[in-house]
C-alpha atoms as a PDB file:
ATOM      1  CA  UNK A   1     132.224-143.279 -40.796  1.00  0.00           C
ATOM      2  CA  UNK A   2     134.386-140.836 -38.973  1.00  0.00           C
ATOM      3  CA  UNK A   3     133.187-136.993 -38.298  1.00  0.00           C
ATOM      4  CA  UNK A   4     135.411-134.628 -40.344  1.00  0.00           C
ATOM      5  CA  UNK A   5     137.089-132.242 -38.126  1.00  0.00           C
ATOM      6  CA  UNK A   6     134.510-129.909 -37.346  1.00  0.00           C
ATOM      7  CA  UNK A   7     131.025-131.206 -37.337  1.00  0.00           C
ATOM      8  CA  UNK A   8     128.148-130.844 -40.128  1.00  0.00           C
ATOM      9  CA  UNK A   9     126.084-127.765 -39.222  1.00  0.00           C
ATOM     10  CA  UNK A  10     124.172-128.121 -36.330  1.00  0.00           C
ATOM     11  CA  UNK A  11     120.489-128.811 -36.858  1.00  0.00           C
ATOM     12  CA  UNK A  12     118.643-132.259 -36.665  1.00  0.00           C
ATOM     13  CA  UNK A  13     119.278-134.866 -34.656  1.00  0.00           C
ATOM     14  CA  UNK A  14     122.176-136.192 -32.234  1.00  0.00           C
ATOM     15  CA  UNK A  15     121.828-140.187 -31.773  1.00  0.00           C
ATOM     16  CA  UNK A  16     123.631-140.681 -28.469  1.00  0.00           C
ATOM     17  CA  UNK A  17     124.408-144.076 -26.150  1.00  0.00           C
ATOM     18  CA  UNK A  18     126.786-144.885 -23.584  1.00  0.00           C
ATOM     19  CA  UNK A  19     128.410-147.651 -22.425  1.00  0.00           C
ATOM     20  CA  UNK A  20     129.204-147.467 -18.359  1.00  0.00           C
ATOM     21  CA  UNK A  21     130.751-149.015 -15.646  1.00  0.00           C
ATOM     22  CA  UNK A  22     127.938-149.637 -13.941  1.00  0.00           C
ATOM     23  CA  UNK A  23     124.230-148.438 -13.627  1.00  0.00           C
ATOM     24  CA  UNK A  24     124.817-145.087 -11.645  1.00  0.00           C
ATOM     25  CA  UNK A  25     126.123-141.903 -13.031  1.00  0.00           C
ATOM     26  CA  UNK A  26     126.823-140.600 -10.237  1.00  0.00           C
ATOM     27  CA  UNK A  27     129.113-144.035  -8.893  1.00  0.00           C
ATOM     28  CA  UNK A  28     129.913-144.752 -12.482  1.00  0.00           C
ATOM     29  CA  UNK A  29     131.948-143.942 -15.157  1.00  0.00           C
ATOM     30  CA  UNK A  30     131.616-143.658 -19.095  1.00  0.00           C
ATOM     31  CA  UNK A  31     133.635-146.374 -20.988  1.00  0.00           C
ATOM     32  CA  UNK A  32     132.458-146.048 -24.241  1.00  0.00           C
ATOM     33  CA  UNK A  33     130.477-143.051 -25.996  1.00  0.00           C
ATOM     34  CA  UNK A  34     128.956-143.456 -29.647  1.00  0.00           C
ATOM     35  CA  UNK A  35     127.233-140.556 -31.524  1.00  0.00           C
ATOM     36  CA  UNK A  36     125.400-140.494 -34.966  1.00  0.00           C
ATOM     37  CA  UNK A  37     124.408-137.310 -36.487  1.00  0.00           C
ATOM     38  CA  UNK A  38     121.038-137.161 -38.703  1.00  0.00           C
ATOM     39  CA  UNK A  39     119.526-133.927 -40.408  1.00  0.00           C
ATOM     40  CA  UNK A  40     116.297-132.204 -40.923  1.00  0.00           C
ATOM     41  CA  UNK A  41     113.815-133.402 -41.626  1.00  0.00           C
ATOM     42  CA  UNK A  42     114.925-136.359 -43.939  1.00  0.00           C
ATOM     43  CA  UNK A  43     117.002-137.837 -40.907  1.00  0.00           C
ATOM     44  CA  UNK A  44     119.823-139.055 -43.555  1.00  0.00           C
ATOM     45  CA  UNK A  45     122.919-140.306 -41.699  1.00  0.00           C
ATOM     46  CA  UNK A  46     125.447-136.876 -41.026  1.00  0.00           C
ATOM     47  CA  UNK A  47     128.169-137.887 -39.612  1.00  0.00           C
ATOM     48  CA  UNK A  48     129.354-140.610 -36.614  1.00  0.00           C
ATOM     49  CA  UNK A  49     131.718-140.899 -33.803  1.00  0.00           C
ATOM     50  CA  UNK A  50     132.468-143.466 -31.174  1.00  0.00           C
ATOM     51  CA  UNK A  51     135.331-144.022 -29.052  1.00  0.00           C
ATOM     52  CA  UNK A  52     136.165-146.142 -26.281  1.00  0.00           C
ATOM     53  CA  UNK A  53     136.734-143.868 -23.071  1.00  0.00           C
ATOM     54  CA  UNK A  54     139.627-144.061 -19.849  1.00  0.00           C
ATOM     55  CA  UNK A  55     137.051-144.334 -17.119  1.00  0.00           C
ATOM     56  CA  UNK A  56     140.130-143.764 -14.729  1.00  0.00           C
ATOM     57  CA  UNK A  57     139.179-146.685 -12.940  1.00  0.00           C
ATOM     58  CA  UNK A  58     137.183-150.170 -13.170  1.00  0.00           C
ATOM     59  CA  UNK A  59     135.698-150.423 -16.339  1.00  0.00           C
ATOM     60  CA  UNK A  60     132.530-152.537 -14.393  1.00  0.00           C
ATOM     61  CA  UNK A  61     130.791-155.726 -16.216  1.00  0.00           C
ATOM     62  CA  UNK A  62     132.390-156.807 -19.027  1.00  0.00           C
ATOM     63  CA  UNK A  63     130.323-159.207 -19.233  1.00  0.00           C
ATOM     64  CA  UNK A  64     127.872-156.894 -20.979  1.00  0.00           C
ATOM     65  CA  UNK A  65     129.501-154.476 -22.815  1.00  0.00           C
ATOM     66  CA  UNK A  66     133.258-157.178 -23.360  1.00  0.00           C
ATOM     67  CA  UNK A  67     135.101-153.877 -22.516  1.00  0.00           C
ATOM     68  CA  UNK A  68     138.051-154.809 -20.299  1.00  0.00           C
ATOM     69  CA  UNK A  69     140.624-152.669 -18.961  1.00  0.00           C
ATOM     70  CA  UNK A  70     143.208-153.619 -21.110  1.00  0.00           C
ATOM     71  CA  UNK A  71     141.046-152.609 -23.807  1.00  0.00           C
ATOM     72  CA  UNK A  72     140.677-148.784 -22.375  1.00  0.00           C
ATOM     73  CA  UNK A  73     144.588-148.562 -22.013  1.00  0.00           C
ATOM     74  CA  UNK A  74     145.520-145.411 -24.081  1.00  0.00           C
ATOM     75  CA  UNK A  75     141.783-143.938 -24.851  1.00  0.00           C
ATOM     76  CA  UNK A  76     140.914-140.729 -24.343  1.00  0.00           C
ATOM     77  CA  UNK A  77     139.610-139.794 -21.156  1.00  0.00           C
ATOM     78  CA  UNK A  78     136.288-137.702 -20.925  1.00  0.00           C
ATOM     79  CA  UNK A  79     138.062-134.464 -20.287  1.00  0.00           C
ATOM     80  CA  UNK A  80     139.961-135.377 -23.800  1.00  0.00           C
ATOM     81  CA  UNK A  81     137.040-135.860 -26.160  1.00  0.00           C
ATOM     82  CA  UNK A  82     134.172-133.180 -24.281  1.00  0.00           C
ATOM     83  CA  UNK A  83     134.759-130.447 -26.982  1.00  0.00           C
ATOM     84  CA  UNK A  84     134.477-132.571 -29.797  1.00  0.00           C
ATOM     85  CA  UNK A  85     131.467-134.165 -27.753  1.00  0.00           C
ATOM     86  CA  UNK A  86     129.804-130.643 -26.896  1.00  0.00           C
ATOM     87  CA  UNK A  87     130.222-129.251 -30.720  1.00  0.00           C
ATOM     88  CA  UNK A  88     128.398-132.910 -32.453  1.00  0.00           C
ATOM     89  CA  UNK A  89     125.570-132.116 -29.062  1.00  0.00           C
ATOM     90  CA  UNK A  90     125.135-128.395 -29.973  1.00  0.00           C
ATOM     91  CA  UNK A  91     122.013-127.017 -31.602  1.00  0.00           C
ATOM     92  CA  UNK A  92     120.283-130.767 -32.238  1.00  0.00           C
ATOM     93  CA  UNK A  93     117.502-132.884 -30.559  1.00  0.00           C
ATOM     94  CA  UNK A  94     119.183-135.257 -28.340  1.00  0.00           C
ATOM     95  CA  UNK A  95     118.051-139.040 -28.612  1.00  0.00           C
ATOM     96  CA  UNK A  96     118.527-142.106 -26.964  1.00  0.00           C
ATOM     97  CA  UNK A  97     116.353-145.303 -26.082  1.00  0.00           C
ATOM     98  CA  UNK A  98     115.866-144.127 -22.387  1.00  0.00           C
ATOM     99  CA  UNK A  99     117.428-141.355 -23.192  1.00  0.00           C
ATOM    100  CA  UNK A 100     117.125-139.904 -19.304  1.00  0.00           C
ATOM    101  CA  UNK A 101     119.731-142.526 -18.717  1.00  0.00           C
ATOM    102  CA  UNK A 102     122.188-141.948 -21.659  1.00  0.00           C
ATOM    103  CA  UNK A 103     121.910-137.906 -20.880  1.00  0.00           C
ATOM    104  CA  UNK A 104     122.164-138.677 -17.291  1.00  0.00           C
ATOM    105  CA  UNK A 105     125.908-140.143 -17.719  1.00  0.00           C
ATOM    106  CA  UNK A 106     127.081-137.178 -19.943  1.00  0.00           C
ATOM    107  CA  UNK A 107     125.381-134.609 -17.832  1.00  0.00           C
ATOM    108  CA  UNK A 108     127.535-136.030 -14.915  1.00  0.00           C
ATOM    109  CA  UNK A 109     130.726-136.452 -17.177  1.00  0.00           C
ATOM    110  CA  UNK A 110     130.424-132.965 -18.074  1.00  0.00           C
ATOM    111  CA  UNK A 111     129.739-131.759 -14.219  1.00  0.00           C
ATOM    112  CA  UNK A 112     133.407-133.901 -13.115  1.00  0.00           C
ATOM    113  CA  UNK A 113     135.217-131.369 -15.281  1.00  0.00           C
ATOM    114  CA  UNK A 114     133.386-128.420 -14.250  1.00  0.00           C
ATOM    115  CA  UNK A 115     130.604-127.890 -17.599  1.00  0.00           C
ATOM    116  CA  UNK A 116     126.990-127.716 -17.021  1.00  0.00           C
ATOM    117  CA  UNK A 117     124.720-129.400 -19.876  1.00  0.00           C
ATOM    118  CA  UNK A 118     122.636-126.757 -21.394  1.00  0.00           C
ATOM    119  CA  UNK A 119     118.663-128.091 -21.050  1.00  0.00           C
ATOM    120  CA  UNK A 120     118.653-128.876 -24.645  1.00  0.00           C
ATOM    121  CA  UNK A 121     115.332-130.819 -26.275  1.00  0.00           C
ATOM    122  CA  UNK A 122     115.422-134.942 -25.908  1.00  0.00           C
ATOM    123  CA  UNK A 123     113.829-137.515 -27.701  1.00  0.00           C
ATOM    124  CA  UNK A 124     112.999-141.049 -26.398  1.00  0.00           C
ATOM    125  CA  UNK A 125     112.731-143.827 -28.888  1.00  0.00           C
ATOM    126  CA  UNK A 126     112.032-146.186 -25.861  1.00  0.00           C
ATOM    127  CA  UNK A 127     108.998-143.871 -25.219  1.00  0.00           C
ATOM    128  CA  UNK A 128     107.767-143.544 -29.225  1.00  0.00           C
ATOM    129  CA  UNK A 129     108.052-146.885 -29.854  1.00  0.00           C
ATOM    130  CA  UNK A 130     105.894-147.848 -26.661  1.00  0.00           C
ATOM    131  CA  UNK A 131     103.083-144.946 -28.314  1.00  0.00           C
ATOM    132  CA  UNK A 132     103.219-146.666 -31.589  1.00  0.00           C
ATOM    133  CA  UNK A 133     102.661-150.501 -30.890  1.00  0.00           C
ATOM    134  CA  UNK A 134     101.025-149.577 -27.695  1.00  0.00           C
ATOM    135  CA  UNK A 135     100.316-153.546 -26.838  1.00  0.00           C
ATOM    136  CA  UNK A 136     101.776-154.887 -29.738  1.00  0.00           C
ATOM    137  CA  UNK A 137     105.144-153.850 -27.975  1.00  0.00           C
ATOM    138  CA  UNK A 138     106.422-157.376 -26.405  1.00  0.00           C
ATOM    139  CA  UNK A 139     109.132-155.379 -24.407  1.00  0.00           C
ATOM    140  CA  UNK A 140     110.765-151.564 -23.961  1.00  0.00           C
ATOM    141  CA  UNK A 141     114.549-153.147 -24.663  1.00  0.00           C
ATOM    142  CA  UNK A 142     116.120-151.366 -27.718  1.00  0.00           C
ATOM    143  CA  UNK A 143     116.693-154.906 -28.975  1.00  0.00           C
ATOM    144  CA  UNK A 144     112.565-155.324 -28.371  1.00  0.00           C
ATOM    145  CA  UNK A 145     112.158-152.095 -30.298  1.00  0.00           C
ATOM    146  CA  UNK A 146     113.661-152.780 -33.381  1.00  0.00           C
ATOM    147  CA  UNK A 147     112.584-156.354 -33.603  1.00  0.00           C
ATOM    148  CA  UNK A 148     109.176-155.022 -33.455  1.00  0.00           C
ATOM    149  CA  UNK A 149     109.756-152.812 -36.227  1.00  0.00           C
ATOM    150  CA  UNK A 150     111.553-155.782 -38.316  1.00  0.00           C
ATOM    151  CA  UNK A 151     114.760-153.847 -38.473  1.00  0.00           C
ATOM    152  CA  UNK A 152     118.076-155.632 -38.721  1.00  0.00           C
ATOM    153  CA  UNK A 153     119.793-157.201 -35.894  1.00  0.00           C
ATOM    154  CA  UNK A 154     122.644-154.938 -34.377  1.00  0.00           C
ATOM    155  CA  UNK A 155     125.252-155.366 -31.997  1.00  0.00           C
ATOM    156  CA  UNK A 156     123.598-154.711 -28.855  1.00  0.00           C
ATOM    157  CA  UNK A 157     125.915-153.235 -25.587  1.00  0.00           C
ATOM    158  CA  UNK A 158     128.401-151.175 -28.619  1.00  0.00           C
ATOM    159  CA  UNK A 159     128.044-147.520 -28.034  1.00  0.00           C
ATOM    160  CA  UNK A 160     128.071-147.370 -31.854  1.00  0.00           C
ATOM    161  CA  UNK A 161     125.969-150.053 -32.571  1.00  0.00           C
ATOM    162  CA  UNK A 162     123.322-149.254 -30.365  1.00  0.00           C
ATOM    163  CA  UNK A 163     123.071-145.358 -31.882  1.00  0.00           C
ATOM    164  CA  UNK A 164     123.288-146.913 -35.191  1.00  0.00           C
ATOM    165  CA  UNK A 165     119.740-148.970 -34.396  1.00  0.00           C
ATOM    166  CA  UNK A 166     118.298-146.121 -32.246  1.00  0.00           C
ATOM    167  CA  UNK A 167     118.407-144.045 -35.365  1.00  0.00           C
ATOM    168  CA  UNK A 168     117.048-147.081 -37.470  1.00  0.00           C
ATOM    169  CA  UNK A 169     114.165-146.778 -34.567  1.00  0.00           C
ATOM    170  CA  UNK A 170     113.479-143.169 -34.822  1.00  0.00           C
ATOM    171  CA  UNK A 171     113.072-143.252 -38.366  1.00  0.00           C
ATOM    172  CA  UNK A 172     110.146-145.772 -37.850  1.00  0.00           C
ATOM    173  CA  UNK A 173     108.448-144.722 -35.523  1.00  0.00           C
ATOM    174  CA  UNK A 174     108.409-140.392 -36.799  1.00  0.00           C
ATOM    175  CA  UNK A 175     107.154-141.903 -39.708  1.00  0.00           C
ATOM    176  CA  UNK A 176     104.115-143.411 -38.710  1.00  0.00           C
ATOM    177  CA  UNK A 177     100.595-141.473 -37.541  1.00  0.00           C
ATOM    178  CA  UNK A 178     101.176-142.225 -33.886  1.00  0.00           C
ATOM    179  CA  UNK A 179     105.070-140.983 -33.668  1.00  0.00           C
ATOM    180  CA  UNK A 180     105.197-138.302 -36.028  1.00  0.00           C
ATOM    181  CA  UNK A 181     103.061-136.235 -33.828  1.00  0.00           C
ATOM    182  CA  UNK A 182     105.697-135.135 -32.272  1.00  0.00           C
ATOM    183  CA  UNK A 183     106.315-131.438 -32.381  1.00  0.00           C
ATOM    184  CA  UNK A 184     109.827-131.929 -33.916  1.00  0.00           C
ATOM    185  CA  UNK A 185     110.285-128.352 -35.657  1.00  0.00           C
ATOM    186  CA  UNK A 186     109.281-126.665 -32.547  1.00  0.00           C
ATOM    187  CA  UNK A 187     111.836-129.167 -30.687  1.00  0.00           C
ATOM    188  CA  UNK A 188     114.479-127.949 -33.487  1.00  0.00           C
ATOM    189  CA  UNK A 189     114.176-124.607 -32.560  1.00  0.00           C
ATOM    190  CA  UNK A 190     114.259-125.239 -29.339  1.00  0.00           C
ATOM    191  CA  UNK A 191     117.740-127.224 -29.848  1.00  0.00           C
ATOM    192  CA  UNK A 192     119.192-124.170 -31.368  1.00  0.00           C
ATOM    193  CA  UNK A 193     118.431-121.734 -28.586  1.00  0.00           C
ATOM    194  CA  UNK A 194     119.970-124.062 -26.273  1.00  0.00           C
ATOM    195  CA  UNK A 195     123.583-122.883 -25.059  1.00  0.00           C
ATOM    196  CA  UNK A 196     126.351-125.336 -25.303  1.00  0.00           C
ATOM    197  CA  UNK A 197     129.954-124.058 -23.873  1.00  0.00           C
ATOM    198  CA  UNK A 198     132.504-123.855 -26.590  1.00  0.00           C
ATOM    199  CA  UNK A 199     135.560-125.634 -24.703  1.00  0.00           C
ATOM    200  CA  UNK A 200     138.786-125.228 -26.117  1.00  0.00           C
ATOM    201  CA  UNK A 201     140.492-128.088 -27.988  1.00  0.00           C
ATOM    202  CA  UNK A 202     144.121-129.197 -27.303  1.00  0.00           C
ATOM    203  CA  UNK A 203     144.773-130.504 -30.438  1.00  0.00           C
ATOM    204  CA  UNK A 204     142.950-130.160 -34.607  1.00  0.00           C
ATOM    205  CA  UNK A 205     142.620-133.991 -34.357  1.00  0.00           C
ATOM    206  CA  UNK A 206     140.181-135.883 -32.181  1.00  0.00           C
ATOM    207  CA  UNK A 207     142.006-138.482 -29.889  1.00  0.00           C
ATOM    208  CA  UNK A 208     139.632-141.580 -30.104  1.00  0.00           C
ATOM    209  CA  UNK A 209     140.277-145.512 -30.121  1.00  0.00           C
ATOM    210  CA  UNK A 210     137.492-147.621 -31.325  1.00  0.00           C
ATOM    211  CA  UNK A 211     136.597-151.235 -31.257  1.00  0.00           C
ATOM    212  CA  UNK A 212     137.511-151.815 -34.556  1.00  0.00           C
ATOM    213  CA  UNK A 213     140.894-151.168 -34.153  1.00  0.00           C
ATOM    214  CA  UNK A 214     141.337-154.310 -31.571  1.00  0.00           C
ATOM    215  CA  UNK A 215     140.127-156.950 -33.282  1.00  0.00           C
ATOM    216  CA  UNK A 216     141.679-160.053 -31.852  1.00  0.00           C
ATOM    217  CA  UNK A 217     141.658-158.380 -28.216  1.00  0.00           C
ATOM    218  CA  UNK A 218     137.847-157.396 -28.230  1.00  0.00           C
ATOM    219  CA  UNK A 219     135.604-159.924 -29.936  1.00  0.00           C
ATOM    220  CA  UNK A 220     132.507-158.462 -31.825  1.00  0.00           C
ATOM    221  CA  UNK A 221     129.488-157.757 -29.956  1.00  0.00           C
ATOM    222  CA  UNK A 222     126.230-160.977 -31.158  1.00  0.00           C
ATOM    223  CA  UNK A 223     123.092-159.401 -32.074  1.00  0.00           C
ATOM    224  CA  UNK A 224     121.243-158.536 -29.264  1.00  0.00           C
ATOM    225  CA  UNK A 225     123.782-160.164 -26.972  1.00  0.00           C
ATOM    226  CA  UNK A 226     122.144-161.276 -23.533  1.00  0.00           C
ATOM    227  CA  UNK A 227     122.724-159.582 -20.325  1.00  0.00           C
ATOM    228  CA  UNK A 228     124.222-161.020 -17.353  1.00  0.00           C
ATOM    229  CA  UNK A 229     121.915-161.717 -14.739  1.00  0.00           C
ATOM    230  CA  UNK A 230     122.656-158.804 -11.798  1.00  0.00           C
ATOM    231  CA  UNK A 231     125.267-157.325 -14.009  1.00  0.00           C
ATOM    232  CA  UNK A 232     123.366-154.121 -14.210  1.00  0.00           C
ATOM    233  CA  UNK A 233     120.854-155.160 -11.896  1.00  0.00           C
ATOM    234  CA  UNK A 234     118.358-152.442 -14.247  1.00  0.00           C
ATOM    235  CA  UNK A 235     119.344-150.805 -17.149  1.00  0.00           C
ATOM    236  CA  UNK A 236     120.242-147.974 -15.232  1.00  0.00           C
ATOM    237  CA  UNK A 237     119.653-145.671 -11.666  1.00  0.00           C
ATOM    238  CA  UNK A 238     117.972-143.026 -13.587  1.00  0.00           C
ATOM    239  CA  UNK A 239     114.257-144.326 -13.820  1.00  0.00           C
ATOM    240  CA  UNK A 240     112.058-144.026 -16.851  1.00  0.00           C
ATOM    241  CA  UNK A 241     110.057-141.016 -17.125  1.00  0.00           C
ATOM    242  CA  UNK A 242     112.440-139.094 -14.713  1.00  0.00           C
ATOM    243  CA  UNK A 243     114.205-135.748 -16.319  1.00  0.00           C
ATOM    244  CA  UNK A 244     117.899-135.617 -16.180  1.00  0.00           C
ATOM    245  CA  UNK A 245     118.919-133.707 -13.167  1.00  0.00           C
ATOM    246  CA  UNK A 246     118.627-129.972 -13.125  1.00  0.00           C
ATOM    247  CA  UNK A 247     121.698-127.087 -13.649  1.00  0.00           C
ATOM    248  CA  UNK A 248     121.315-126.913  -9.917  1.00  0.00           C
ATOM    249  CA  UNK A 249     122.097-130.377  -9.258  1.00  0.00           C
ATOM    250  CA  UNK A 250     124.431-130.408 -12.183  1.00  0.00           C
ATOM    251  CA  UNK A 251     126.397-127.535 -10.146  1.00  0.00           C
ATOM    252  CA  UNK A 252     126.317-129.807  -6.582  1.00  0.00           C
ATOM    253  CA  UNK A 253     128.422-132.533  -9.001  1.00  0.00           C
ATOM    254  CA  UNK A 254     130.583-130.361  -9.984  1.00  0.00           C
END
């Protein structure tokens, strides 16, 4: 499903994940962004987005997310899709699983082109699902997560694929004792006092180019596909637990 031009009004819930070139935003680039959009407070499905992204460089292990350079030739670059990007972002709860990390990589995206993130409310399904099952949890991965839960199998290491189970994940867990606890109106207000820049568009239509659209040149993603050994070397340089850097240190990127 493919946002409409301009996204649904902004209140609920903004799935996010990114596929990188490596495990530092500040060394590495984007190469893939994917986006679904749920409302409040019956989290139903909104709207989605993904494209694959012109890093402007190496496109790092393919070996985990099968993204090759070839397959980046002729998608947007992160200057391209930021204003589509900022108006799905504005006024909702951001989440990812880890979500530091995920926000970490835009944050710096947005810095290369001169935009500071707005300190906007996050949610961390990584984080809920670990309060839920508490011991029960056998490990923090999203693939972990869901299997925990008994949710479907998804393609793991697709920007799209991964949002699409992180939403399947926040469902669960905000609507069990332990996870709905959470002070999620509060956190919705909160999302719609936060100030996202309007950035002007060059063109009506949204330059994107998915997956799906090279089919023989990019094979589809196996559930829960396994990571190269030292391909990442960890999931990713911002640690758990850590906040995504500051406006101050958003305007040193810059």
């Amino acid at each position: 499903m493919q946002p409409p031009s301009m996204p649904p009004p902004a209140r609920g819930f903004a799935v996010v994940d990114v596929e990188a070139s490596g495990r530092s935003p500040w060394r590495h680039r984007v190469v893939e962004v994917g986006v679904v959009l749920l409302d409040y407070p019956l989290l139903r499905v909104e709207a989605e987005f993904s494209t694959l992204v012109d890093p402007g460089g190496p496109v790092g292990p393919t070996s985990v997310h099968r993204i090759t350079q070839e397959h980046v030739a002729g998608a947007p670059n992160f200057r391209e899709i930021a204003p589509h990007l900022s108006d799905l972002l504005r006024g909702r709860i951001l989440v990812g699983h880890h979500v530091t990390c995920d926000l970490g990589f835009l944050v710096r995206e947005f810095a290369r082109i001169g935009v500071a993130v707005p300190d906007a409310p996050t949610l961390c399904t990584m984080a809920l699902a670990g309060r839920v099952l508490g011991d029960q949890l056998p490990g923090r991965s999203l693939g972990a997560c869901t299997a925990a839960f008994g949710l479907p199998d998804f393609p793991a290491h697709t920007a799209l694929g991964d949002a699409r189970a992180t939403a399947r994940l926040l469902r669960c867990c905000l609507g069990t004792p332990a996870g709905g606890v959470e002070p999620v109106r509060a956190m919705i207000e909160g999302a719609q006092r936060a100030v996202w820049p309007k950035l002007r568009r060059r063109s009506a239509a949204v330059h994107t180019q998915n997956r799906s659209v090279l089919p023989a040149a990019l094979p589809a993603a196996p559930p829960t596909a396994p990571v190269t050994p030292g391909a990442y070397a960890v999931p990713c340089a911002v640690p758990y637990g850590v906040p995504a850097p500051g406006p101050a240190a958003r305007r040193e990127w810059a």
